[in-house]
Structures are given as structure tokens and as C-alpha cells.
Protein backbone atom coordinates (compact mmCIF):
# COMPACT_ATOMS: atom_id res chain seq x y z
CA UNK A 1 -122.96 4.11 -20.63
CA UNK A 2 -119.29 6.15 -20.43
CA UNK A 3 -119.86 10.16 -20.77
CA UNK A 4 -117.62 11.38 -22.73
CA UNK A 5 -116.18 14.85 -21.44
CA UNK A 6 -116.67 17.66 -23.19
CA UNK A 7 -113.91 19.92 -24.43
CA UNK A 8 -114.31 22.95 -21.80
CA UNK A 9 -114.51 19.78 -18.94
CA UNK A 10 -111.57 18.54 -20.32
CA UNK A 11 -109.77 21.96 -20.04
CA UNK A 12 -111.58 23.29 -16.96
CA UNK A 13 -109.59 19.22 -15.50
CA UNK A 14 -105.99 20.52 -17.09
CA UNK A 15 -106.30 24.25 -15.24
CA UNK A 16 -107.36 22.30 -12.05
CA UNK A 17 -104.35 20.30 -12.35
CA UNK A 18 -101.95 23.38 -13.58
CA UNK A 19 -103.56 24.68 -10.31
CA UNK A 20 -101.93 22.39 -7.71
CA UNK A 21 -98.25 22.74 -9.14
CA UNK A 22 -96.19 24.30 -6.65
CA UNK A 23 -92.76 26.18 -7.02
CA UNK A 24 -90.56 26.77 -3.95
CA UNK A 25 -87.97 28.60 -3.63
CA UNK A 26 -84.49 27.99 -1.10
CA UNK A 27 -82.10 30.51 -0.44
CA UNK A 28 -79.21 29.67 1.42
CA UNK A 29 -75.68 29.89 2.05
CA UNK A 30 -73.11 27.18 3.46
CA UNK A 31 -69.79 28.52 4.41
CA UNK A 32 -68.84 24.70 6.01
CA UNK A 33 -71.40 22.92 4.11
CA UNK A 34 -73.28 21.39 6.95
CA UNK A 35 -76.14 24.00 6.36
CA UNK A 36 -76.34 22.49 2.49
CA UNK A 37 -76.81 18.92 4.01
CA UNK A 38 -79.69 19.96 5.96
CA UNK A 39 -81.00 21.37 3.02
CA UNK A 40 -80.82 18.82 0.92
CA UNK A 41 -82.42 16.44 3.40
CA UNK A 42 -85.21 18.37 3.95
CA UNK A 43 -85.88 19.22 0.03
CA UNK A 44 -85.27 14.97 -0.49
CA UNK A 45 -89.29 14.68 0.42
CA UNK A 46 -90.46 18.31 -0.49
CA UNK A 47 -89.75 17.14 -3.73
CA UNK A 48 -92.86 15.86 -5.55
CA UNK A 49 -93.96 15.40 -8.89
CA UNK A 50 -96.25 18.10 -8.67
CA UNK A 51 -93.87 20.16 -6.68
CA UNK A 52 -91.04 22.51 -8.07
CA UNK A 53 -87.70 23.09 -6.12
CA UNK A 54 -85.49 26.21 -7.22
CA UNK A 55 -82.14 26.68 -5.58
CA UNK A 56 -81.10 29.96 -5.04
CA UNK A 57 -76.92 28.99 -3.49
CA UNK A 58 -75.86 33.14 -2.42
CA UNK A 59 -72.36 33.48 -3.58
CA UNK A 60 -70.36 36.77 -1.62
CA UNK A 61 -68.16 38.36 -4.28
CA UNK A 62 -65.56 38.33 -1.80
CA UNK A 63 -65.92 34.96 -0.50
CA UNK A 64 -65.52 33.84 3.47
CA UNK A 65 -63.07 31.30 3.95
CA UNK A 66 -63.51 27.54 5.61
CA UNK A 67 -61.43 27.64 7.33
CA UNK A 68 -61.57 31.12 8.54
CA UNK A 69 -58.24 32.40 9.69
CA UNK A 70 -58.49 33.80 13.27
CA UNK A 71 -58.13 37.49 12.71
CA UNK A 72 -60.46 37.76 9.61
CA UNK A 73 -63.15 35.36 11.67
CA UNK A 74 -63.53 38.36 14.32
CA UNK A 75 -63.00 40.96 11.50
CA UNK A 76 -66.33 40.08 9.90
CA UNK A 77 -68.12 40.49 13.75
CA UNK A 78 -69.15 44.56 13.25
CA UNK A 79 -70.50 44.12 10.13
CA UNK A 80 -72.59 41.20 10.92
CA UNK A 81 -74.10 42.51 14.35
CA UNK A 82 -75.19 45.53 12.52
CA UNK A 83 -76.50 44.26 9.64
CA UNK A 84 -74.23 45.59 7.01
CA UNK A 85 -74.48 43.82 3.81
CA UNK A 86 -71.66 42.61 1.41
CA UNK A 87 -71.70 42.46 -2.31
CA UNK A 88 -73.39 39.42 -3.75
CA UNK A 89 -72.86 38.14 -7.39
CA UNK A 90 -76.30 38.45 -9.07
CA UNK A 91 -79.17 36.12 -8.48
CA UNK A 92 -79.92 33.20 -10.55
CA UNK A 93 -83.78 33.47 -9.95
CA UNK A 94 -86.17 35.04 -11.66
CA UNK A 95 -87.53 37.49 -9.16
CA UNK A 96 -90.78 38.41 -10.69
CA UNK A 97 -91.69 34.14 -10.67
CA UNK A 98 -94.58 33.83 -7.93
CA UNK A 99 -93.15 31.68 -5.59
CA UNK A 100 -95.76 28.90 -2.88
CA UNK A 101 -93.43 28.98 -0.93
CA UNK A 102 -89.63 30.37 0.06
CA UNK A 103 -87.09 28.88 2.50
CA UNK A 104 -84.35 30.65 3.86
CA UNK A 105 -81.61 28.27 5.21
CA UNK A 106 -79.17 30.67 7.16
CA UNK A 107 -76.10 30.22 9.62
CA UNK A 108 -75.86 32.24 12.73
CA UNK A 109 -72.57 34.64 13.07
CA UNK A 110 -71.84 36.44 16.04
CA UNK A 111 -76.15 36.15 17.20
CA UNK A 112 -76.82 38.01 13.60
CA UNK A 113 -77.82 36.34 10.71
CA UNK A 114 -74.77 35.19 8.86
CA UNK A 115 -73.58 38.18 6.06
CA UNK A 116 -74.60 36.33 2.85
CA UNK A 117 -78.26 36.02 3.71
CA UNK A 118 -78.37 40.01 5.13
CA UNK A 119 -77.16 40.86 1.50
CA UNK A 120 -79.93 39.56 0.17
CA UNK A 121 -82.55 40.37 2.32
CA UNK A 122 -81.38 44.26 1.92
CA UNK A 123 -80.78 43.81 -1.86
CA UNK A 124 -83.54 45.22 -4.23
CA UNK A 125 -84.68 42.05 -5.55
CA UNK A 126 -85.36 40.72 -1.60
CA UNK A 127 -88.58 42.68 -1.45
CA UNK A 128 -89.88 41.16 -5.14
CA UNK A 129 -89.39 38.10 -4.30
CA UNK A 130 -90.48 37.98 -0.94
CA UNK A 131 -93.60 40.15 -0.33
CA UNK A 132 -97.12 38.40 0.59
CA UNK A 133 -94.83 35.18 0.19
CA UNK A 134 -94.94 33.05 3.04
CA UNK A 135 -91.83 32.10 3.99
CA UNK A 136 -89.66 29.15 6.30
CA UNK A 137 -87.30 30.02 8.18
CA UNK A 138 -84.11 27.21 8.37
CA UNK A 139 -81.26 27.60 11.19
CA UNK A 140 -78.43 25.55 11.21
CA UNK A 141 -75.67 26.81 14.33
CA UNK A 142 -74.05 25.91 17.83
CA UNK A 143 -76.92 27.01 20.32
CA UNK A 144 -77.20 29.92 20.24
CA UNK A 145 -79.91 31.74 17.48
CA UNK A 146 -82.69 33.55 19.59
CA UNK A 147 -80.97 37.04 18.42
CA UNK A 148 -80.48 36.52 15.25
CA UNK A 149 -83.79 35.16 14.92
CA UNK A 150 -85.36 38.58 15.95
CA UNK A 151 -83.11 40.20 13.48
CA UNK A 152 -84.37 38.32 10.71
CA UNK A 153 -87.94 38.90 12.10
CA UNK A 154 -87.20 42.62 11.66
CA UNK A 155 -85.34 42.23 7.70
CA UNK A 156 -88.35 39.94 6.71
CA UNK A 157 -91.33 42.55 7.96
CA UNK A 158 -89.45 45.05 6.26
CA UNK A 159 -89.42 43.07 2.28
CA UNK A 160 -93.47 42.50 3.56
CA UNK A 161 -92.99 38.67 3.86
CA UNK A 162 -94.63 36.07 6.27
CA UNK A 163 -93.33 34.30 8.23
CA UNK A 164 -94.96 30.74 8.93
CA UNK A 165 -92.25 28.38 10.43
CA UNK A 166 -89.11 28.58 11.77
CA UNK A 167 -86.65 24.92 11.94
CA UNK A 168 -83.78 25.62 13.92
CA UNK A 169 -81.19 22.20 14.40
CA UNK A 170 -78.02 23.02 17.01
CA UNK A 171 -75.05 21.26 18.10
CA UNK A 172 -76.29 18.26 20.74
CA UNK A 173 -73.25 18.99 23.20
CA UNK A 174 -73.50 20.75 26.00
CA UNK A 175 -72.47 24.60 25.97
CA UNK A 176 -68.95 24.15 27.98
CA UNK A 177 -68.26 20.90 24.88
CA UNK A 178 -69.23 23.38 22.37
CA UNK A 179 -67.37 26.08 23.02
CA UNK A 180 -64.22 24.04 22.10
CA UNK A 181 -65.39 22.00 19.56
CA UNK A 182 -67.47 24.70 17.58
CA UNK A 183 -64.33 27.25 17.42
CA UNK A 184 -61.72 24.09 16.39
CA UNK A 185 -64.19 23.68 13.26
CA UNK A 186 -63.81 26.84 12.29
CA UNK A 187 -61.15 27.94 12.89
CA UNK A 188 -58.91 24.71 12.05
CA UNK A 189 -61.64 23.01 10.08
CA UNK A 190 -61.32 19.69 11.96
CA UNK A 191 -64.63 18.97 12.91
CA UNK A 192 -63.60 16.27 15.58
CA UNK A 193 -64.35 12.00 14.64
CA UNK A 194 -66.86 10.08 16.78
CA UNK A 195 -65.33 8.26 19.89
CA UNK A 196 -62.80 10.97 20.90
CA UNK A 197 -61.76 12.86 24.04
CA UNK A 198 -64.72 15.44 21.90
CA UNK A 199 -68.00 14.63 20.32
CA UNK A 200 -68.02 16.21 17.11
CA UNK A 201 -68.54 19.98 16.44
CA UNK A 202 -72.29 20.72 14.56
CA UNK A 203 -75.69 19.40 14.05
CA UNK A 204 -75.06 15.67 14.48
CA UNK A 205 -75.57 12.85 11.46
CA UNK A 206 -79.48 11.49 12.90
CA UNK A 207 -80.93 15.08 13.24
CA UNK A 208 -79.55 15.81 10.17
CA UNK A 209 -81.68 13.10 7.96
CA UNK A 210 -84.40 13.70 10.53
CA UNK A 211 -84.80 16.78 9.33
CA UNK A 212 -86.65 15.04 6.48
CA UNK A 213 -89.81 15.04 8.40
CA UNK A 214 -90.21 18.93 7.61
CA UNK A 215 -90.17 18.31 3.92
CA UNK A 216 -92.65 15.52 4.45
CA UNK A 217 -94.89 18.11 6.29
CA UNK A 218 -93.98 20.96 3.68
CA UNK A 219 -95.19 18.89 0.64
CA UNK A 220 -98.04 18.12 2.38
CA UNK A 221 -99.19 21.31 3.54
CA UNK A 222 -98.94 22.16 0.03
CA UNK A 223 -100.85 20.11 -1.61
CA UNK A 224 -103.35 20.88 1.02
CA UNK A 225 -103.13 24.81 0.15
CA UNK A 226 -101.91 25.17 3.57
CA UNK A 227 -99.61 28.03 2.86
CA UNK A 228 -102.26 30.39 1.93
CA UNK A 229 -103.74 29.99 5.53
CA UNK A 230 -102.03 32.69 8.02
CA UNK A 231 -100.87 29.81 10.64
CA UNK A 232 -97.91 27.53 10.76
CA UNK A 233 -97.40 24.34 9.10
CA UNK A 234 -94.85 22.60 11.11
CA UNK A 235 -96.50 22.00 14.93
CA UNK A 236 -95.69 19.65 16.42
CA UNK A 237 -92.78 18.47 14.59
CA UNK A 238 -90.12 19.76 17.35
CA UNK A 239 -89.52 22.32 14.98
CA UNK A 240 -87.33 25.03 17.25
CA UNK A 241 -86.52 24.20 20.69
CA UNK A 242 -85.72 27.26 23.16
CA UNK A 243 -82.90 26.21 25.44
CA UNK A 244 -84.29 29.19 28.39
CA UNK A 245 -80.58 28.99 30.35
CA UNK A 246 -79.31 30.80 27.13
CA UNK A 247 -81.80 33.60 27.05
CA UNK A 248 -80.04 35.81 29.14
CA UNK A 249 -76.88 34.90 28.15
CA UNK A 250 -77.51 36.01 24.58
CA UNK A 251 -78.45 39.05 25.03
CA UNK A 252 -75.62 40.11 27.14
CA UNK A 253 -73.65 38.64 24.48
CA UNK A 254 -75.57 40.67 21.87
CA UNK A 255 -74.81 43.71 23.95
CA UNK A 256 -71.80 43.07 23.78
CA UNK A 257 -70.97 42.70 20.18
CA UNK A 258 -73.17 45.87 19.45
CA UNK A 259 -70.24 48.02 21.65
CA UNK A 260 -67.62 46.36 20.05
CA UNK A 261 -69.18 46.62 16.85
CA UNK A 262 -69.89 50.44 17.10
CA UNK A 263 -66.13 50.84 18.03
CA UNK A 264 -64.69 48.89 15.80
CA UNK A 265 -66.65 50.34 12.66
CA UNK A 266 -65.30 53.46 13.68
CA UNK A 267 -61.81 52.21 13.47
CA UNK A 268 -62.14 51.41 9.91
CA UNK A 269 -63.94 48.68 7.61
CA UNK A 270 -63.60 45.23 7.53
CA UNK A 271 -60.11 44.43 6.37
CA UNK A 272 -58.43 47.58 7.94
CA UNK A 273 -55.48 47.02 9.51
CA UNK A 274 -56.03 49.61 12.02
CA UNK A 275 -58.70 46.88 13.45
CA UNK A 276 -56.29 44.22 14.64
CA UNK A 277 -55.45 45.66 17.70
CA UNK A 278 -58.54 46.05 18.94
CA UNK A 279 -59.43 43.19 17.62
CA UNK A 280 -56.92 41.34 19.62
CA UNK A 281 -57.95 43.00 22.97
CA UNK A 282 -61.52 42.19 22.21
CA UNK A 283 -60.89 38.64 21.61
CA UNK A 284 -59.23 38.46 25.07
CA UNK A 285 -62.00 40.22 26.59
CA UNK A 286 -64.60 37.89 24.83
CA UNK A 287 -62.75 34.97 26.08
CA UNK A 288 -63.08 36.32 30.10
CA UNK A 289 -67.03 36.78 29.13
CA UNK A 290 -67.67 33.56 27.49
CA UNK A 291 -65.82 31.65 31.22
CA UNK A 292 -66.68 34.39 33.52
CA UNK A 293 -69.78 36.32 33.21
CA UNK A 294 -71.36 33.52 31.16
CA UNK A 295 -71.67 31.14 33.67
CA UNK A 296 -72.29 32.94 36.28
CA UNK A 297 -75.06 34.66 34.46
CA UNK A 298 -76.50 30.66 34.07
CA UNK A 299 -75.64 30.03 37.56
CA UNK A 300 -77.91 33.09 38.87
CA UNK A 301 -81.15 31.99 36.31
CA UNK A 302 -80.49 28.82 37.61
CA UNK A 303 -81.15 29.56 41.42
CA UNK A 304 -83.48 32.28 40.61
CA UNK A 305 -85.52 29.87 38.61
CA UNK A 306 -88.19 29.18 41.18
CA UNK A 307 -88.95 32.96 41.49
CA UNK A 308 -88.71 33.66 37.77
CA UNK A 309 -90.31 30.82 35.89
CA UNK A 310 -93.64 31.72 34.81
CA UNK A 311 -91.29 33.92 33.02
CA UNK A 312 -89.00 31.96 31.69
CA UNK A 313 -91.90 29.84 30.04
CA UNK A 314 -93.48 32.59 28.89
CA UNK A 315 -89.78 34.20 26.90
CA UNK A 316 -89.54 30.08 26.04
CA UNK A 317 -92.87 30.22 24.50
CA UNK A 318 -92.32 33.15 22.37
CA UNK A 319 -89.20 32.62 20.80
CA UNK A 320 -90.17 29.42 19.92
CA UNK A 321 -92.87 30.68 17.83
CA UNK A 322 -94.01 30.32 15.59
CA UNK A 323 -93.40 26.31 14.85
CA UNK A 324 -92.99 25.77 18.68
CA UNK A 325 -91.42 22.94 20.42
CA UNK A 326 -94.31 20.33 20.42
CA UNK A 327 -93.76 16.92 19.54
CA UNK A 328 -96.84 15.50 18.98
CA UNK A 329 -96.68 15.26 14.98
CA UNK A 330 -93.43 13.24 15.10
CA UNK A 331 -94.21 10.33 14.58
CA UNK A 332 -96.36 11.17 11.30
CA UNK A 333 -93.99 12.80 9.85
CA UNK A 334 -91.08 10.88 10.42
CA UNK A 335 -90.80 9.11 7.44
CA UNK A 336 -88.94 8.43 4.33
């Protein structure tokens, strides 16, 4: 004999269902548009029927070309390495809506995160949106992100977020290719086509709709109430990668651009005229670091590498957290 439910069953099954509707939230910023792909391949299986996506697209009131033309490339360099945000048009989002989950997508300028996404992690409505929310980190850049990772770290502890993940996707060529091929994109906006002299400058085609494995995991972790547990939800998915050769070489770099920086903000803002010169003499000076001290900083870890490699692994192991490197998920995951 069928039951029949009664009403307060029947409304007690509606709130259970109301229950395991999920809204996330992605803030991001494309300058060349790569970074937008990656999204979107990654929110192609987040997307579920019982899961809402809400774009958040940052748009600078005074917008950074793509191209970038060379001076005003290096002009932007102070402002980014110390963290001093632009003027944003206002958000779409409702900042009081109580957000699973929130994904910042983010480019890397100059080892900082790029301008757009510091404006709105120091605007007021950062801290509304953000605090108790766990939150994914998304990096899309050549190689180098370690820096601007811990910068981030530092803007997201201070609008009381959590961070659970971190996806970071680079350039496949090696350092020497990329070096050539990264600053052509940008500069020139020709990216490079498949079989030349060059591989291609940025995150290549297959990693790209990889990345659709994270969604996959996302989605799943939320319908499993994952994100209210204080532990990643993306191990072993090869999430971020630490390249350890680069380790040192970043923060000489980062050093370097917070000298600069200091002495260039003194000069004037961004846009002052009174910067070009300098900024001329410091582009020849970061030319000699990038094929001088550079390598033969890599050189140096390399030999010393015996002597130093329990701490290598150990620098490897925590800037890779807190998704980590592990690929042991893969195959799971990597699905359409």
C-alpha cells in the first residue's frame, strides 16, 4: 500500500532540495583573453543543474591595452608590485548574496597580481563578499607566479577569506623560448602559429580544455558539501606545479621591481612623463638581469642542488600548497 506524504514531509523534501543549490561566484579579468578561455572551460562542467554560476568580468575605468604599447607596459610595473589599486567601474554582483563558493581567475604582472583583481580585493565590497567564503584561486601566466601568489595570500587573509585551492596553468616552453615569445604577445599581440621557428606564446590549446577536470572536481565537491570542510578539494588533480629552478630567481626579480618601483613612484604616477627616462634605463637594466644574473642564478641552484635539496623540496612543497602537485586523481577527473 503507497503512503502518501504528508504536507510538512512534502515541504521538509522541497527545503532539502533548496538546500543543495549552490551559487558560485568568478571574478576575473582577461586583458588577452586567454585567462577567459580557461575560465570558461573550467565553468563548462561546474555547471550543473543544481549549481549556479555568476560572472563577475572586472572592467578598469581606464582600460589596459592588448596590445600594450612598450612604454605604458613598464609604466603600469610600480603600481602593480606595490599593490596600488586602479579605479574599477562598479560591480555587477550583489555583494550581500552568500556565495558556496568564489573563484578568482587572475593574470600575473610583473610577480604581483595583475591591477584589475588588486582593485577589487582592496575595494569595500571585497571583504562582503569574500569573508568565511572559501575561495579558488585560478592563475593563468608565463612561469613565473610563486610571488604573486603570496601577495594574494596576504590581500585574501586580510577580506577574512579561505583559501582552499589554488590552479595555476603556465606557458609549456622552456624559460629561454618564453622569454621571446611571451613579450612578442604582448607587446605586438602576435601570439606565434604552431610549426614555426617558435612554439606559441601562453597556456597551450590541451591544458587549456584539460582544465575541465577542476570543474568536474568543483561540482562534485559541492554536491558533497565539501567546501564547508577546512581542506582542499582539488588533490591530486596536478593542480599547481612548482618549477624549484625559478624560486630563487623570482625573488631576486621581486627585489628588484620593489627598488624600481619605490623609485619610480617617487618620480611621479603612472602616466607621468617624468617616468620615461627611467623607465628606459630600467628596461635596459632588466634586460642584462633577465640574460645575466638570471641564469647564472639557475646555473648556481643547479650545481648546488645536491647540498640544498631537502630544501628545495621542502620551498617546492609549500608553494604548491595548498592543491599540490599530485597526480593521482587525474584520471577521475578527466572527463567531459
Amino acid at each position: 500500500m503507497e503512503t502518501l506524504r504528508t504536507e510538512p514531509e512534502i515541504g521538509s523534501a522541497f527545503t532539502d532540495l533548496a538546500m543543495k543549490n549552490k551559487k558560485v561566484l568568478v571574478v576575473h579579468y582577461s586583458q588577452t583573453g586567454q585567462l577567459t578561455k580557461i575560465v570558461d572551460a573550467i565553468c563548462s562542467t561546474l555547471a550543473r543543474d543544481n549549481i549556479e554560476i555568476v560572472h563577475e568580468y572586472l572592467q578598469p575605468k581606464s582600460s589596459y591595452p592588448f596590445p600594450w604599447p612598450l612604454f605604458r607596459f613598464f609604466d603600469v610595473f610600480p603600481e602593480s608590485v606595490y599593490l596600488d589599486p586602479p579605479e574599477l567601474e562598479s560591480l555587477q554582483v550583489n555583494v550581500h548574496t552568500n556565495f558556496d563558493l568564489i573563484v578568482l581567475a587572475y593574470q600575473v604582472w610583473f610577480l604581483s597580481p595583475a591591477l584589475p583583481i588588486t582593485a577589487f580585493l582592496k575595494s569595500p565590497q571585497a571583504p562582503i563578499l569574500l569573508r568565511d567564503r572559501p575561495v579558488v584561486t585560478l592563475i593563468a601566466c608565463r612561469n613565473m607566479w610563486l610571488m604573486a601568489q603570496e601577495k594574494m595570500k596576504a590581500l585574501l587573509q586580510t577580506c577574512g577569506a579561505k583559501l582552499r585551492d589554488n590552479i595555476v596553468l603556465v606557458d609549456p616552453g622552456p624559460s629561454l623560448v618564453t622569454f621571446i615569445t611571451t613579450p612578442r604577445w604582448l607587446l605586438s599581440g602576435n601570439k606565434g602559429k604552431p610549426g614555426g621557428l617558435l612554439p606559441p606564446a601562453g597556456v597551450s590549446d590541451s591544458d587549456i580544455a584539460s582544465a575541465s577536470r577542476f570543474g568536474n572536481a568543483l561540482a562534485d565537491a559541492l554536491n558533497k558539501d565539501l567546501e564547508l570542510q577546512d581542506k582542499p578539494m582539488l588533490t591530486g588533480l596536478k593542480a599547481a606545479v612548482v618549477d624549484p629552478k625559478l624560486i630563487a630567481s623570482e625573488r631576486v626579480g621581486n627585489h628588484s621591481f620593489m627598488i624600481w618601483g619605490r623609485m619610480l613612484r617617487k618620480v611621479g604616477k603612472a602616466g607621468d612623463w617624468r617616468r620615461k627616462p627611467i623607465l628606459l634605463i630600467y628596461i635596459c637594466f632588466l634586460i642584462c638581469l633577465i640574460i645575466t644574473v638570471v641564469p647564472i642564478t639557475m646555473l648556481v641552484k643547479s650545481l648546488l642542488r645536491p647540498l640544498i635539496q631537502n630544501k628545495l623540496d621542502q620551498q617546492k612543497a609549500y608553494f604548491e600548497l595548498p592543491s599540490g602537485s599530485g597526480d593521482e586523481r587525474m584520471q577521475e577527473y578527466s572527463r567531459d
